[in-house]
PDB file of N, CA and C in Angstrom:
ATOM      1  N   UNK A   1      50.366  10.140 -17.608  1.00  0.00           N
ATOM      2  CA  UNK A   1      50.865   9.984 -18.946  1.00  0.00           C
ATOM      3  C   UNK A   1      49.712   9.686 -19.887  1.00  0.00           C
ATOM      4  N   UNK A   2      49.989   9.688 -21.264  1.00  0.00           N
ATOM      5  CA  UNK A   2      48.985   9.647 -22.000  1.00  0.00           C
ATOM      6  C   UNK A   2      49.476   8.028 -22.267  1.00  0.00           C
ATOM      7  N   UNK A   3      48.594   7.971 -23.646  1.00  0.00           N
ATOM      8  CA  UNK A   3      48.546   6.175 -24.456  1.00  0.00           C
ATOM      9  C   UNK A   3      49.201   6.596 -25.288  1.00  0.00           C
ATOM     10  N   UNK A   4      49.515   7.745 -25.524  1.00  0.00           N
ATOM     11  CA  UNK A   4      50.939   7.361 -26.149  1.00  0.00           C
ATOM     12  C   UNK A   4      52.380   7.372 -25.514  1.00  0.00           C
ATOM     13  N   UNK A   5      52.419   7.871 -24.653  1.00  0.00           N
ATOM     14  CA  UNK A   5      53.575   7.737 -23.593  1.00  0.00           C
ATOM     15  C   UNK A   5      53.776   6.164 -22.581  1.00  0.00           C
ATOM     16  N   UNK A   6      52.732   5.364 -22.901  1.00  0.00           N
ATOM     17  CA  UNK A   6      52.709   4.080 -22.155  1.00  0.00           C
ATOM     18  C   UNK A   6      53.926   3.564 -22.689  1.00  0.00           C
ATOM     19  N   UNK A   7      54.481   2.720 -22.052  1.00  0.00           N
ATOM     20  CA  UNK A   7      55.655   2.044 -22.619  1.00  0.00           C
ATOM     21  C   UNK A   7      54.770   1.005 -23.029  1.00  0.00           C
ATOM     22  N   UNK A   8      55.560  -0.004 -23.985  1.00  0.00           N
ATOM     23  CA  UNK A   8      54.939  -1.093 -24.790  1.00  0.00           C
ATOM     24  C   UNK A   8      54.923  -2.115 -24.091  1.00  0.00           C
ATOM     25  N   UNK A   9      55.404  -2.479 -23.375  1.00  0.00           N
ATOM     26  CA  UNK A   9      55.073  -2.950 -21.996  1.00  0.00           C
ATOM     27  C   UNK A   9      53.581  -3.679 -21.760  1.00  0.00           C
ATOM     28  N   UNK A  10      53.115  -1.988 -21.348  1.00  0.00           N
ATOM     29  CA  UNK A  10      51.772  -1.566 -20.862  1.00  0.00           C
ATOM     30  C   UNK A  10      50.757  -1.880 -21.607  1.00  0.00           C
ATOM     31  N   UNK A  11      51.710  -1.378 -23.007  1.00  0.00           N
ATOM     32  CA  UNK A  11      50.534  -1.367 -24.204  1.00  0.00           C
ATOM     33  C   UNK A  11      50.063  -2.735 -24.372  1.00  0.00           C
ATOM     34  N   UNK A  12      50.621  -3.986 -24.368  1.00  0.00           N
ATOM     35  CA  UNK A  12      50.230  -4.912 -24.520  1.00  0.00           C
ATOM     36  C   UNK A  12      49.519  -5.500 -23.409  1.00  0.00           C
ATOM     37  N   UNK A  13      49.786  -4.995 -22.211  1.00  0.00           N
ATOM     38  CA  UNK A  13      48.428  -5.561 -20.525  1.00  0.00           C
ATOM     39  C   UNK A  13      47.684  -4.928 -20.851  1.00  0.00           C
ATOM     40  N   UNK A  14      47.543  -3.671 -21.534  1.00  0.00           N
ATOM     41  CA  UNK A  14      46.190  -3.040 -21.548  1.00  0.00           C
ATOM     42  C   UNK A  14      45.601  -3.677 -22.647  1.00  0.00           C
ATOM     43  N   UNK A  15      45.986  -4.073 -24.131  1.00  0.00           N
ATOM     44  CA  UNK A  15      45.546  -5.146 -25.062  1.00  0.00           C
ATOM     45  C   UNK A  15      44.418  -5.897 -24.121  1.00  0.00           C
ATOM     46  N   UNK A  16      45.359  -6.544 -23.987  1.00  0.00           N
ATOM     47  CA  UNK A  16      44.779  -8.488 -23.258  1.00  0.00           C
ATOM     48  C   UNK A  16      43.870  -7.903 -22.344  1.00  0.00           C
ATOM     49  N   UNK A  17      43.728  -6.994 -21.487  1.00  0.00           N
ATOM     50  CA  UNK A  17      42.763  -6.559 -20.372  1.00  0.00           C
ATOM     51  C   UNK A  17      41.407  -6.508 -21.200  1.00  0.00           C
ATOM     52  N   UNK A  18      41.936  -5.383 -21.872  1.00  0.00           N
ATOM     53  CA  UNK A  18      40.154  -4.692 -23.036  1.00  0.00           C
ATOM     54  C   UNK A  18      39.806  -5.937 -23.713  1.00  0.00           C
ATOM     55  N   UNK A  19      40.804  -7.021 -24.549  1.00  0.00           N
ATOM     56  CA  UNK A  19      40.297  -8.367 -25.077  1.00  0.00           C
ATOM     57  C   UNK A  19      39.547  -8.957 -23.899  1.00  0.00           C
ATOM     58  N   UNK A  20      39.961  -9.535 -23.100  1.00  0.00           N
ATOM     59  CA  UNK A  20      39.409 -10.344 -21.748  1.00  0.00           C
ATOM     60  C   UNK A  20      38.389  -9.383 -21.433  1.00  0.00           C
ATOM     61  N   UNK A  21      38.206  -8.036 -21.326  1.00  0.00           N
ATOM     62  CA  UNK A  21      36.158  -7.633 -21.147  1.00  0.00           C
ATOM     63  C   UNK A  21      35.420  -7.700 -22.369  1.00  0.00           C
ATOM     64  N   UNK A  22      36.258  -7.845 -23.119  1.00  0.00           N
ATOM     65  CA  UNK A  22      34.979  -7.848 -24.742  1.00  0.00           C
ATOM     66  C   UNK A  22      35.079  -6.636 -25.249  1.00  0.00           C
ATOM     67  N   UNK A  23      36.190  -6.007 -25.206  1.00  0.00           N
ATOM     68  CA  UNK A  23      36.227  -4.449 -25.832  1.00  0.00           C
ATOM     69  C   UNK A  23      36.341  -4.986 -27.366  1.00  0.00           C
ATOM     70  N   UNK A  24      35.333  -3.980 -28.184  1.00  0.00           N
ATOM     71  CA  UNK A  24      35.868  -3.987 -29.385  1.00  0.00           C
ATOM     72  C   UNK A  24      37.206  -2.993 -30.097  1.00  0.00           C
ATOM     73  N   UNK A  25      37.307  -2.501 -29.207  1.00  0.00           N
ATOM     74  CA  UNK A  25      38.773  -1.547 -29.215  1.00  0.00           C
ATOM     75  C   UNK A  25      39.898  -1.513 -28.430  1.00  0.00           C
ATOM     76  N   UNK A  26      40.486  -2.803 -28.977  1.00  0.00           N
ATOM     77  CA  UNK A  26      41.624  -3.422 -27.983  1.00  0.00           C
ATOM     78  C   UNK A  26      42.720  -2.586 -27.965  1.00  0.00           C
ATOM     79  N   UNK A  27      42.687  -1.085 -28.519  1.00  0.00           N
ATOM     80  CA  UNK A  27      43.862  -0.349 -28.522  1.00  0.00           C
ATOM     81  C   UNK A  27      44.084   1.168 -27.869  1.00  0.00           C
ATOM     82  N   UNK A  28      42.713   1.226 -27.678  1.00  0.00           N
ATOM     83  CA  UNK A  28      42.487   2.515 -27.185  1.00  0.00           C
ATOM     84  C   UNK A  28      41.523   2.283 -26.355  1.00  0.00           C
ATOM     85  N   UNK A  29      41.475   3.412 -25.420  1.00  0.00           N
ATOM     86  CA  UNK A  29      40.722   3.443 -24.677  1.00  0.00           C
ATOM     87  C   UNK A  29      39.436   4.430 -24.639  1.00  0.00           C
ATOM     88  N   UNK A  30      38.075   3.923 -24.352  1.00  0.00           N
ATOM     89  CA  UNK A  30      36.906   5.320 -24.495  1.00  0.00           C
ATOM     90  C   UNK A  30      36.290   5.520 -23.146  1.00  0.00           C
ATOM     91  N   UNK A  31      35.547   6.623 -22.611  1.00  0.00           N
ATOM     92  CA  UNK A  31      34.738   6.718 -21.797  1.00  0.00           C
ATOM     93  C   UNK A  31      34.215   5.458 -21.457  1.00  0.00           C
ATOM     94  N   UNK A  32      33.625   4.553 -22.335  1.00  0.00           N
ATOM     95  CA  UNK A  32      32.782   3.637 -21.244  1.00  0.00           C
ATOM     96  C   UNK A  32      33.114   2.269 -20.281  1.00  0.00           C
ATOM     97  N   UNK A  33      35.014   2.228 -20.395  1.00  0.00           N
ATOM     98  CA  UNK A  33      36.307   1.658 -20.163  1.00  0.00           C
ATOM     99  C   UNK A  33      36.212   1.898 -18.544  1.00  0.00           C
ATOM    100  N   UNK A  34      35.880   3.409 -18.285  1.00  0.00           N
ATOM    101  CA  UNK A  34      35.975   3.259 -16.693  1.00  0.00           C
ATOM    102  C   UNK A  34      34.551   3.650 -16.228  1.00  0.00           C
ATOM    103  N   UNK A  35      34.713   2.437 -15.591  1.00  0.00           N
ATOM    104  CA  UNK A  35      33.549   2.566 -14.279  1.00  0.00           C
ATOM    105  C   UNK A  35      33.167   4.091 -13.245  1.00  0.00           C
ATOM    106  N   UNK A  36      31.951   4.298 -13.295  1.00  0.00           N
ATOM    107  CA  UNK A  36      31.636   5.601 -12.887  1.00  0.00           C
ATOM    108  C   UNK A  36      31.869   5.708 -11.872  1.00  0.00           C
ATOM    109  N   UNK A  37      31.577   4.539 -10.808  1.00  0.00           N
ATOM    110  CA  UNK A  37      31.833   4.933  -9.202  1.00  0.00           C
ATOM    111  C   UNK A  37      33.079   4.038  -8.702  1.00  0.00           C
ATOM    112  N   UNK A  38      33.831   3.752  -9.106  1.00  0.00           N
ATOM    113  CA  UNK A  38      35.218   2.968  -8.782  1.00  0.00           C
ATOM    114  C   UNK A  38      36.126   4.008  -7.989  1.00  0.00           C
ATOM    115  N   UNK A  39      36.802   3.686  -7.224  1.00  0.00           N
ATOM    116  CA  UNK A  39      37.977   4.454  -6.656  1.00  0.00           C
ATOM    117  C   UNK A  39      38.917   3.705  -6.656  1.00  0.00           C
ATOM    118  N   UNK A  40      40.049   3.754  -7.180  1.00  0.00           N
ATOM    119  CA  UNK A  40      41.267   3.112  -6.728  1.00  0.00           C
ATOM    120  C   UNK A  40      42.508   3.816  -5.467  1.00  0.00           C
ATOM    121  N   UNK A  41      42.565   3.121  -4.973  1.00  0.00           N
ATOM    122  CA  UNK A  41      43.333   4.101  -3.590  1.00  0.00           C
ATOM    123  C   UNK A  41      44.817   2.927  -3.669  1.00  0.00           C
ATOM    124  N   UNK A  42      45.542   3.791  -3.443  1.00  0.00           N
ATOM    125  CA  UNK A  42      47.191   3.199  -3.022  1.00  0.00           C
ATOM    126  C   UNK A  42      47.703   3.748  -2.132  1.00  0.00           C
ATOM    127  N   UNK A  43      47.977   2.889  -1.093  1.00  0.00           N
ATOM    128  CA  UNK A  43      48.593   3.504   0.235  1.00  0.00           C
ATOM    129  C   UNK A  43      50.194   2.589  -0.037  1.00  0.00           C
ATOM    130  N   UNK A  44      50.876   3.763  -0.028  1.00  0.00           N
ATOM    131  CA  UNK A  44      52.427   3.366   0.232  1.00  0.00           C
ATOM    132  C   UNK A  44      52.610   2.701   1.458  1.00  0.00           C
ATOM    133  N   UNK A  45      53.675   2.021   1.866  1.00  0.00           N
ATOM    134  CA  UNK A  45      55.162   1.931   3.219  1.00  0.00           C
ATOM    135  C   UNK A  45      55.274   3.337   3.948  1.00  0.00           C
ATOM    136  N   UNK A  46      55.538   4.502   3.222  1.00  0.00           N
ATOM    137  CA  UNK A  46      55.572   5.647   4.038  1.00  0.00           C
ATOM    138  C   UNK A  46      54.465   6.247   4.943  1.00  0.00           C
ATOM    139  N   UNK A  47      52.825   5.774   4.411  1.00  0.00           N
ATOM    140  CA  UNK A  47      51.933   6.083   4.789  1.00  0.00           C
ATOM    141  C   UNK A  47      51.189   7.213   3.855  1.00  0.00           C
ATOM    142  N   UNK A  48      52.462   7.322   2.764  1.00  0.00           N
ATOM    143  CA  UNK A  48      51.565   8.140   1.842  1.00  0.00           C
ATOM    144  C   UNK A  48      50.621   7.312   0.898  1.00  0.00           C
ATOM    145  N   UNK A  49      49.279   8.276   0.123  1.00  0.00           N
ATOM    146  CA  UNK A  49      48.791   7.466  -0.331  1.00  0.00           C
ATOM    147  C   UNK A  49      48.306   8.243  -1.939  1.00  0.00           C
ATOM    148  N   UNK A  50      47.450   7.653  -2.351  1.00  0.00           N
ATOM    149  CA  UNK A  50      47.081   8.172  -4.056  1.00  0.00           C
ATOM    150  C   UNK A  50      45.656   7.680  -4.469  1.00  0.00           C
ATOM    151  N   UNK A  51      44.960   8.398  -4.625  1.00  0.00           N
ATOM    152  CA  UNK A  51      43.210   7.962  -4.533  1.00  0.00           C
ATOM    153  C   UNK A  51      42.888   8.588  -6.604  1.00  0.00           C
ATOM    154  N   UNK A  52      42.526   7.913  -7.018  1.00  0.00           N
ATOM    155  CA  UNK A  52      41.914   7.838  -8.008  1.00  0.00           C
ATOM    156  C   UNK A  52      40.329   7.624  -8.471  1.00  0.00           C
ATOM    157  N   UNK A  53      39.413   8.555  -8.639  1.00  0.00           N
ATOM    158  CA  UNK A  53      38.091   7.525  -9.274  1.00  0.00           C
ATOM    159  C   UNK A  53      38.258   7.661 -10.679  1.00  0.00           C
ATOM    160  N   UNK A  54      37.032   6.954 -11.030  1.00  0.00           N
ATOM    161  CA  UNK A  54      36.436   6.860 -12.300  1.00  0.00           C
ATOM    162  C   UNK A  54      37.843   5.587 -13.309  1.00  0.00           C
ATOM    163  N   UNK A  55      37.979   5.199 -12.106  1.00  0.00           N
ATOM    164  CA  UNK A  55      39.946   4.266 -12.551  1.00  0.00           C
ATOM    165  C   UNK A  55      39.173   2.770 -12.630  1.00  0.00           C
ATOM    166  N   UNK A  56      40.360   2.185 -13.436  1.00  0.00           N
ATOM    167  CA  UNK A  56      40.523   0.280 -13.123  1.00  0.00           C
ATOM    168  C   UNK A  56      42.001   0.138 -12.860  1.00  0.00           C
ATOM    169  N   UNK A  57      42.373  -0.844 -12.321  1.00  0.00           N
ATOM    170  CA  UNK A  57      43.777  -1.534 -12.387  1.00  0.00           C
ATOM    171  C   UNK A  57      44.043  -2.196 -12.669  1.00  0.00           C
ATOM    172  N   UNK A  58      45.475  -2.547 -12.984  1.00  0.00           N
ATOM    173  CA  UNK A  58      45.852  -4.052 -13.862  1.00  0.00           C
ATOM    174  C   UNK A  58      47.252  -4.392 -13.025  1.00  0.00           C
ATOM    175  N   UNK A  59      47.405  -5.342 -12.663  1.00  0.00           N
ATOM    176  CA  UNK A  59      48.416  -5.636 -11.504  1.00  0.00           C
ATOM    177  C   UNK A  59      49.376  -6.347 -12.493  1.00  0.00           C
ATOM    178  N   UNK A  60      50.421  -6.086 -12.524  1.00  0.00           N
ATOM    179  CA  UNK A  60      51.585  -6.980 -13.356  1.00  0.00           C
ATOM    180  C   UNK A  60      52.694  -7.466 -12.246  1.00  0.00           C
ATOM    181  N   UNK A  61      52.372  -8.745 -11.924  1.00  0.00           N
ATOM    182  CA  UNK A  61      53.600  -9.033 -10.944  1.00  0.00           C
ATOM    183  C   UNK A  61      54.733  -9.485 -11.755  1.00  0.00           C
ATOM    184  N   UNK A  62      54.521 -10.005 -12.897  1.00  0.00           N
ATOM    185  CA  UNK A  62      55.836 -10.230 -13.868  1.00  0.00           C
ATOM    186  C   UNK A  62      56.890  -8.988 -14.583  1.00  0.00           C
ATOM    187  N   UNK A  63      56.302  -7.844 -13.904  1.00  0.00           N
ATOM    188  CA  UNK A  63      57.145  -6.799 -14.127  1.00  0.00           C
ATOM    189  C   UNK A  63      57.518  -5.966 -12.710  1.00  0.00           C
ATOM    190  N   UNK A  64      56.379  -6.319 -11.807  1.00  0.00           N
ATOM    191  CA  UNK A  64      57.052  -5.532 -10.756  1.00  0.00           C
ATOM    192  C   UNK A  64      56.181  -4.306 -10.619  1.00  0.00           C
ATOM    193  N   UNK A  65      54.954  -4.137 -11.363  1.00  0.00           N
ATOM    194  CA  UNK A  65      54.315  -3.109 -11.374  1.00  0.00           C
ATOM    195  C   UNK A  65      52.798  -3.016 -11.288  1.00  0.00           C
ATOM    196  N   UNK A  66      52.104  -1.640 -11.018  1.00  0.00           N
ATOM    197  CA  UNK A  66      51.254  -1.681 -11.089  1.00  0.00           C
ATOM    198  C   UNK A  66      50.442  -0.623 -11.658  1.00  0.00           C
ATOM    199  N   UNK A  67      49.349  -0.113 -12.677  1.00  0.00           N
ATOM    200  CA  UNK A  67      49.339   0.572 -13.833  1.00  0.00           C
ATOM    201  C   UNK A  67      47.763   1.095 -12.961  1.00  0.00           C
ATOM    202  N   UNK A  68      47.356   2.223 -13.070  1.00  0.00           N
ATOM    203  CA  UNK A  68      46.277   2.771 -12.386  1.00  0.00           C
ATOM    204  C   UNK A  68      45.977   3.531 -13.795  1.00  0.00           C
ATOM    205  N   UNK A  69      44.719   3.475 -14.388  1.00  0.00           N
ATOM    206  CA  UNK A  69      44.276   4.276 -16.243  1.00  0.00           C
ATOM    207  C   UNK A  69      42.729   4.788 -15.479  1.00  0.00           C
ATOM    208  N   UNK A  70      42.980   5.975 -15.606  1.00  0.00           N
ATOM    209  CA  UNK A  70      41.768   6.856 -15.515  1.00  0.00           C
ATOM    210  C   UNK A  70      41.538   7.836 -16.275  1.00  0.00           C
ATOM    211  N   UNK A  71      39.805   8.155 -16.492  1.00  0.00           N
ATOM    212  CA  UNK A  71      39.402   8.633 -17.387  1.00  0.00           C
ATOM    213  C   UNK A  71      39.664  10.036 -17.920  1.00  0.00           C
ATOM    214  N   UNK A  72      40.096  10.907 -16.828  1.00  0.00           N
ATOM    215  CA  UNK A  72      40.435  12.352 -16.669  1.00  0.00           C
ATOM    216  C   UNK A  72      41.747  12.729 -16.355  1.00  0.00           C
ATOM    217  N   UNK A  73      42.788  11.761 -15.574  1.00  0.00           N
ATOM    218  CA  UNK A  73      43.898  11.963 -14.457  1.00  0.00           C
ATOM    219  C   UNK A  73      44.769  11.171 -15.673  1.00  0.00           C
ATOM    220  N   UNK A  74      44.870  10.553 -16.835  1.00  0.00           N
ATOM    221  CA  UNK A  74      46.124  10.118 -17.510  1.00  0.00           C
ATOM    222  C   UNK A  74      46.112   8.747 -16.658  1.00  0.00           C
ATOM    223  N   UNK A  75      47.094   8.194 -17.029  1.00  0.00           N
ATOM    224  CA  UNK A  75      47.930   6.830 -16.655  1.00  0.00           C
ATOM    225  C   UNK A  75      48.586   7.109 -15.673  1.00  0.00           C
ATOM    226  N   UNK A  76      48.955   5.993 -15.072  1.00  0.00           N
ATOM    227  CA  UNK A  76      49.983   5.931 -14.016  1.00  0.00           C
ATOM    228  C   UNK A  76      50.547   4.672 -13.285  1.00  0.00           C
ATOM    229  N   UNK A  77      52.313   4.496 -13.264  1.00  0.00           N
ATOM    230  CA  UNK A  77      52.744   3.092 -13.264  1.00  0.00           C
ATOM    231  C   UNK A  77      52.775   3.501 -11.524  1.00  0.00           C
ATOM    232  N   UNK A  78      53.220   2.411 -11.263  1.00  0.00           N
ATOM    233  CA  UNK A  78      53.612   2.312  -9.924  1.00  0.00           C
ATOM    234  C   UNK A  78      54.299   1.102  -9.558  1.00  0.00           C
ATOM    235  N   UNK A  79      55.524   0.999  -8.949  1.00  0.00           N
ATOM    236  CA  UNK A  79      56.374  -0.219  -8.346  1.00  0.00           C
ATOM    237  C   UNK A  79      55.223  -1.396  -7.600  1.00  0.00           C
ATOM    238  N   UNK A  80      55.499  -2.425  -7.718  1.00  0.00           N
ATOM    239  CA  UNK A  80      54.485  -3.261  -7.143  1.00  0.00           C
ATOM    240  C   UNK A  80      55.010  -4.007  -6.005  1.00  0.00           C
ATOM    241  N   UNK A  81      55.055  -3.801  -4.702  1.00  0.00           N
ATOM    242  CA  UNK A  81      55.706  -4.862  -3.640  1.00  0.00           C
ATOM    243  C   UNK A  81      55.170  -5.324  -2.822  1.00  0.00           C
ATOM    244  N   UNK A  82      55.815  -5.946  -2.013  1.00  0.00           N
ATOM    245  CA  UNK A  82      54.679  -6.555  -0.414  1.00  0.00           C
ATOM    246  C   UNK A  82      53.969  -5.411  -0.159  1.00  0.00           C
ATOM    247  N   UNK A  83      54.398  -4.462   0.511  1.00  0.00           N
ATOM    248  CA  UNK A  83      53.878  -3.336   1.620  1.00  0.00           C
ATOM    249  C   UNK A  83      53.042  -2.442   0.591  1.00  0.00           C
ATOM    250  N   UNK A  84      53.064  -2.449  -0.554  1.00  0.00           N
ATOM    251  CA  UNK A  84      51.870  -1.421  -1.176  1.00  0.00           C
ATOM    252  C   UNK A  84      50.410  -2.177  -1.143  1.00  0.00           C
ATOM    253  N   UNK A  85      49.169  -1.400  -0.425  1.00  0.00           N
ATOM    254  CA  UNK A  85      48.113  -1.579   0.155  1.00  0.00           C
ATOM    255  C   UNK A  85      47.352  -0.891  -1.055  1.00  0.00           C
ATOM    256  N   UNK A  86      46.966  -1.823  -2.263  1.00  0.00           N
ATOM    257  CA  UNK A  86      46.121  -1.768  -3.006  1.00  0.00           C
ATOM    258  C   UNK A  86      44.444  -1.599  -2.880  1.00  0.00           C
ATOM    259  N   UNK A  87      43.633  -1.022  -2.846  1.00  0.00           N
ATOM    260  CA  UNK A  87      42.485  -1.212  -2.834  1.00  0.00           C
ATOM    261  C   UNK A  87      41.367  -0.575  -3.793  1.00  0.00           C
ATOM    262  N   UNK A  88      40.280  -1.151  -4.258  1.00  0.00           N
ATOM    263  CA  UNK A  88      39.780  -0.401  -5.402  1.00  0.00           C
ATOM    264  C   UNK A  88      37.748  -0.746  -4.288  1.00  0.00           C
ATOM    265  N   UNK A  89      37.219   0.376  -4.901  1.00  0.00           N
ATOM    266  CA  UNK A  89      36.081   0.343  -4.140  1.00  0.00           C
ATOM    267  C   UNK A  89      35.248   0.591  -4.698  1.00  0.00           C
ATOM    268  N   UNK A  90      33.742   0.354  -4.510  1.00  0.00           N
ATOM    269  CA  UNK A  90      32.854   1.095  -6.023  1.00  0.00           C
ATOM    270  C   UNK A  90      31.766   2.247  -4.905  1.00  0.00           C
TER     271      UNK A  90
END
């Protein structure tokens, strides 16, 4: 999804995230937002999984979710529970 398709939700964890690194553009996002060699990987319960680079994550347990924003691949929410095997790597 794009930043404009984020629900408002989102829009406001992604706020407070870019405030808390020192972004001067707490509303949008630019190239130098994601890290060049990062991978974010999500392995489901089923054993399926979802690999992302050039990503960060923002974990929301007060919603139940979890938001994967990369530089090329769009946004992406994801349910947040015990059995999802989060990992981010550089």
């Amino acid at each position: 999804m794009r930043h404009e398709d984020l629900p408002e939700r989102w829009k406001t964890k992604l706020q407070e995230y870019l405030k808390a690194r020192g972004s001067t553009e707490s509303d949008r996002l630019g190239a130098s937002d994601f890290p060049l060699n990062r991978i974010v990987r999500i392995q489901f319960e089923d054993g399926s999984h979802v690999e992302f680079r050039h990503a960060f994550v923002i974990e929301a347990p007060e919603l139940r979710e979890v938001a994967v924003f990369t530089e090329h691949c769009g946004y992406h929410l994801f349910p947040l529970y015990e059995e999802l095997d989060l990992s981010v790597s550089n």
